[in-house]
C-alpha atoms as a PDB file:
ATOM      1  CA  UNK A   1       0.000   0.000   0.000  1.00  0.00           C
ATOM      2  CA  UNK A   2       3.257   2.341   0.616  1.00  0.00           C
ATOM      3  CA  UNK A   3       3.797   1.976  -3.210  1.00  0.00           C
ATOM      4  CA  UNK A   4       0.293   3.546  -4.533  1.00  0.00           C
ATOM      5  CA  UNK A   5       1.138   6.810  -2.799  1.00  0.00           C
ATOM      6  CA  UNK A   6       4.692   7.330  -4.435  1.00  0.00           C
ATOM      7  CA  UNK A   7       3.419   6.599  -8.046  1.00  0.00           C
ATOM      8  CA  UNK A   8       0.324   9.473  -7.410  1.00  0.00           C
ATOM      9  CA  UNK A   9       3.263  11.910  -6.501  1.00  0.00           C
ATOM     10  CA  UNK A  10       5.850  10.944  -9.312  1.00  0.00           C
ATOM     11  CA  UNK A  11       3.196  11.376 -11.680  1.00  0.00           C
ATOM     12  CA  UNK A  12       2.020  14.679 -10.448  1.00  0.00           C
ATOM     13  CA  UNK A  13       5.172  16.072 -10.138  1.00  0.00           C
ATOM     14  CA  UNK A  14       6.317  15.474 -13.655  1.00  0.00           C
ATOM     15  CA  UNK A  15       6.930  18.519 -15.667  1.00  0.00           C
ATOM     16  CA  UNK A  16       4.280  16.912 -18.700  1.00  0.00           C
ATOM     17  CA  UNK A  17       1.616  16.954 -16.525  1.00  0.00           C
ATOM     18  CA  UNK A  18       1.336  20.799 -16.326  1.00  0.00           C
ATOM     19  CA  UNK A  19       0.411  23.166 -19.227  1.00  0.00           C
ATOM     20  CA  UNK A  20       3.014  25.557 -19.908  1.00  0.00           C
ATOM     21  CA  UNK A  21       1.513  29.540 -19.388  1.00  0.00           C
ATOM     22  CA  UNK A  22      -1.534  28.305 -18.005  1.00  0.00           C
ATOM     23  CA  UNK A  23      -4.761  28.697 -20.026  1.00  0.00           C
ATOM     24  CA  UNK A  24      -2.866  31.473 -22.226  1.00  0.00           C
ATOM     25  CA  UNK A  25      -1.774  28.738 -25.041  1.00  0.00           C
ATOM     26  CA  UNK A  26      -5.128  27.721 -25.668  1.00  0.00           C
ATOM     27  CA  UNK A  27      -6.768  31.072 -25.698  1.00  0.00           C
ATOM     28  CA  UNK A  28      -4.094  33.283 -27.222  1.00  0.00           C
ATOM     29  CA  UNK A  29      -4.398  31.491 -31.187  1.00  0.00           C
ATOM     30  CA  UNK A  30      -8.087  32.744 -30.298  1.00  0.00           C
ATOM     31  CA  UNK A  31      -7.211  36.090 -29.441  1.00  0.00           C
ATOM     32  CA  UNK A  32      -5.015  36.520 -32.830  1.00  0.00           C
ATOM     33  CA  UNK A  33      -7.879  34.766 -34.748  1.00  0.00           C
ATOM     34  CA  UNK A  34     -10.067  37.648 -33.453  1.00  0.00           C
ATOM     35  CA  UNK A  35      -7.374  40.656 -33.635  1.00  0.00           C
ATOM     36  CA  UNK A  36      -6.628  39.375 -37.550  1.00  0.00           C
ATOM     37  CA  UNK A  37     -10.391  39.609 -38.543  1.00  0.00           C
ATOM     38  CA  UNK A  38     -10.749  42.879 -36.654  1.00  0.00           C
ATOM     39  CA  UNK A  39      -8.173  44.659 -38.976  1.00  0.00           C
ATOM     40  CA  UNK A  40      -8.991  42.691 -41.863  1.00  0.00           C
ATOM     41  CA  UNK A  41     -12.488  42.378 -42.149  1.00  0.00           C
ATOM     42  CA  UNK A  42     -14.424  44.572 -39.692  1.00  0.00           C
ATOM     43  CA  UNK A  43     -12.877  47.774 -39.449  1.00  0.00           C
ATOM     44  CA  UNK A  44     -13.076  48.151 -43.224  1.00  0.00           C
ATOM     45  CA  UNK A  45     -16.833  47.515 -43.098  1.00  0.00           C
ATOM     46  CA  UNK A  46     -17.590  49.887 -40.609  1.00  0.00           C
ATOM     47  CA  UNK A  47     -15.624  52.352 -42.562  1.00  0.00           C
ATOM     48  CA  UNK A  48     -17.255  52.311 -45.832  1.00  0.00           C
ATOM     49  CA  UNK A  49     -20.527  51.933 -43.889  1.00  0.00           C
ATOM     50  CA  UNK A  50     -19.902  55.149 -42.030  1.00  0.00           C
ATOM     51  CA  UNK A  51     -18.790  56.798 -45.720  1.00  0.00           C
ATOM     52  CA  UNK A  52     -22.009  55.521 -47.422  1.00  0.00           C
ATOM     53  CA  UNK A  53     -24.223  56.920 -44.164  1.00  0.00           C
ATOM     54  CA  UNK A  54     -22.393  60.442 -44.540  1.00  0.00           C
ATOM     55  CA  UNK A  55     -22.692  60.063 -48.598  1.00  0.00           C
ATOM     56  CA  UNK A  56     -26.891  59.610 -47.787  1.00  0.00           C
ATOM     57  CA  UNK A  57     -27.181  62.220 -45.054  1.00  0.00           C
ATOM     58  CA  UNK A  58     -25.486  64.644 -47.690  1.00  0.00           C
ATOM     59  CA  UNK A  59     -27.735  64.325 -50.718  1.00  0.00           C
ATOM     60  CA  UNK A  60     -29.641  67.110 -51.767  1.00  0.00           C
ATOM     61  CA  UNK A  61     -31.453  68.509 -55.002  1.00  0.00           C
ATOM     62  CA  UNK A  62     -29.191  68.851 -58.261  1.00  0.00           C
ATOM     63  CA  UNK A  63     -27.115  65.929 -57.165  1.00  0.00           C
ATOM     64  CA  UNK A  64     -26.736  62.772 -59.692  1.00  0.00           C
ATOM     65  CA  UNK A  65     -27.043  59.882 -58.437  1.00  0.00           C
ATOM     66  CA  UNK A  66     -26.269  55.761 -59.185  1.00  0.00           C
ATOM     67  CA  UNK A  67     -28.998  53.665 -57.975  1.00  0.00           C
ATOM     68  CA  UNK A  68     -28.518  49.981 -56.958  1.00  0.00           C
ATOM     69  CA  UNK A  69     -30.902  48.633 -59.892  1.00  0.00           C
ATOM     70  CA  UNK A  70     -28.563  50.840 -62.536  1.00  0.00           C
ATOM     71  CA  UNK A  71     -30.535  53.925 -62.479  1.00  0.00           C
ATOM     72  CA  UNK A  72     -28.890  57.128 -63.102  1.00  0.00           C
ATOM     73  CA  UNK A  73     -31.149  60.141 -62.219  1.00  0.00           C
ATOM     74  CA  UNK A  74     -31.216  63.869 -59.986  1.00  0.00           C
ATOM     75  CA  UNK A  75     -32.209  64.120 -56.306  1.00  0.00           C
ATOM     76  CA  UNK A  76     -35.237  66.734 -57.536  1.00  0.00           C
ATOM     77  CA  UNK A  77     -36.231  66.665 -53.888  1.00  0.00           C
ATOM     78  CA  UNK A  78     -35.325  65.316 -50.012  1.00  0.00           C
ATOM     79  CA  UNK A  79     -38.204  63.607 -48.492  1.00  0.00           C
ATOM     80  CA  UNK A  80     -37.297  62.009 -44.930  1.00  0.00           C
ATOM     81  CA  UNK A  81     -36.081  58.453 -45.564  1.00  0.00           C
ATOM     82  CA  UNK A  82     -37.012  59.070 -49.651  1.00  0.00           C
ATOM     83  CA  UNK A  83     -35.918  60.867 -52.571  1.00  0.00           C
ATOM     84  CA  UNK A  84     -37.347  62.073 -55.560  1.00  0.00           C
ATOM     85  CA  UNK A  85     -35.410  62.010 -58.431  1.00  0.00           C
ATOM     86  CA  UNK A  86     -35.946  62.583 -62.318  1.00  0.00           C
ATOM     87  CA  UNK A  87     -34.740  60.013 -64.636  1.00  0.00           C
ATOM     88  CA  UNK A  88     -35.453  62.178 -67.397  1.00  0.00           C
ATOM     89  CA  UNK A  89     -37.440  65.736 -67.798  1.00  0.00           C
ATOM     90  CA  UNK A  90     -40.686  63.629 -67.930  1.00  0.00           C
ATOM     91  CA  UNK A  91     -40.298  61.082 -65.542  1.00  0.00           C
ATOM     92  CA  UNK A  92     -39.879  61.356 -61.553  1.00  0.00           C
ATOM     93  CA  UNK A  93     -40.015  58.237 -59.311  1.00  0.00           C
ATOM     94  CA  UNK A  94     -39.115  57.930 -55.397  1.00  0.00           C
ATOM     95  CA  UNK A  95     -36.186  56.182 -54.365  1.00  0.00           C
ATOM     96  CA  UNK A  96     -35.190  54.842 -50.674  1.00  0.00           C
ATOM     97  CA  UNK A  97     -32.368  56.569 -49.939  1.00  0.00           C
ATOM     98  CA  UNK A  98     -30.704  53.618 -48.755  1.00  0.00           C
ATOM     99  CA  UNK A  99     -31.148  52.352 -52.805  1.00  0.00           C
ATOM    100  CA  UNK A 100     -28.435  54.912 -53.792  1.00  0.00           C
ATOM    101  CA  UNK A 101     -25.068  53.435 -54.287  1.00  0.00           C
ATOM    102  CA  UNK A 102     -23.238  56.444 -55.182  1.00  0.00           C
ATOM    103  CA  UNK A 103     -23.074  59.989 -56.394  1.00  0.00           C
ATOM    104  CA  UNK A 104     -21.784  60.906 -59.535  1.00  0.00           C
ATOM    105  CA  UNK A 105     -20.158  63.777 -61.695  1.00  0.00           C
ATOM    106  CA  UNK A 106     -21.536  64.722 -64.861  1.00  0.00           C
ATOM    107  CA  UNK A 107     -23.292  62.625 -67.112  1.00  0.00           C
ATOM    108  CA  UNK A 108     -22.486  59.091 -67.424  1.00  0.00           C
ATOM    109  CA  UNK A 109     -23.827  58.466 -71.286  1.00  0.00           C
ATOM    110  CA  UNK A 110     -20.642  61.109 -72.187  1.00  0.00           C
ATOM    111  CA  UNK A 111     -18.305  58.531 -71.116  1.00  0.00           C
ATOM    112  CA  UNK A 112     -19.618  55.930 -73.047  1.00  0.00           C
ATOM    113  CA  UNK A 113     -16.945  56.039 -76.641  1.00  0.00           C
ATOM    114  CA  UNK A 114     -19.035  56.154 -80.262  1.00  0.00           C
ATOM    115  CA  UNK A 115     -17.558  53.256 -82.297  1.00  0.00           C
ATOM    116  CA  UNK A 116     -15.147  54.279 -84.939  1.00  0.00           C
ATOM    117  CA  UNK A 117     -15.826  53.135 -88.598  1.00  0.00           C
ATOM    118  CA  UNK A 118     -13.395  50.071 -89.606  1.00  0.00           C
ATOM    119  CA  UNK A 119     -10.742  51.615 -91.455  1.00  0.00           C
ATOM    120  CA  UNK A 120     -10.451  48.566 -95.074  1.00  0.00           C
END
């Protein structure tokens, strides 16, 4: 019976037994896990989500606008959560203003090049 008691302490007091640093080993991968996505991935979203929130709380009339169906058309007036805005001089439709993707200079149909004749 002398023996049982000397095997329990050789085996607790071998160096294996204990986990270096504690719980720190385990959790720290976690901790760079999270601190890598942070940076990566969720600081740049909140960025360009705070830039399109400033970009909608600064509309106003005259501005040109990108919508997210493809629409390009002119805030023609600021209504709460909604625009109005003319697709052409005949048409005017109201737009969320969370559909607007972007605001845009000039008009986008002078960007577009003409095809040049085939030169035989």
């Amino acid at each position: 019976m002398a023996a049982a008691p000397t095997l329990l302490c050789a085996d607790s007091a071998s160096p294996a037994a204990k986990p270096l640093g504690g719980g720190l080993v385990g959790v720290l991968p976690w901790v760079l896990i999270f601190v890598v996505f942070y940076f990566l991935l969720i600081r740049p979203q909140q960025k360009q989500a705070q830039q399109q929130k400033k970009m909608i709380d600064a509309l106003k009339k005259g501005d040109r606008i990108l919508t997210q169906g493809g629409f390009y058309a002119t805030v023609s007036a600021v209504k709460g959560k909604v625009l109005e805005v003319k697709l052409n001089d005949e048409v005017k439709v109201l737009v969320a203003k969370s559909a607007v993707s972007q605001v845009v200079a000039g008009d986008p149909a002078q960007d577009i090049e003409t095809p040049k004749p085939a030169v035989s």
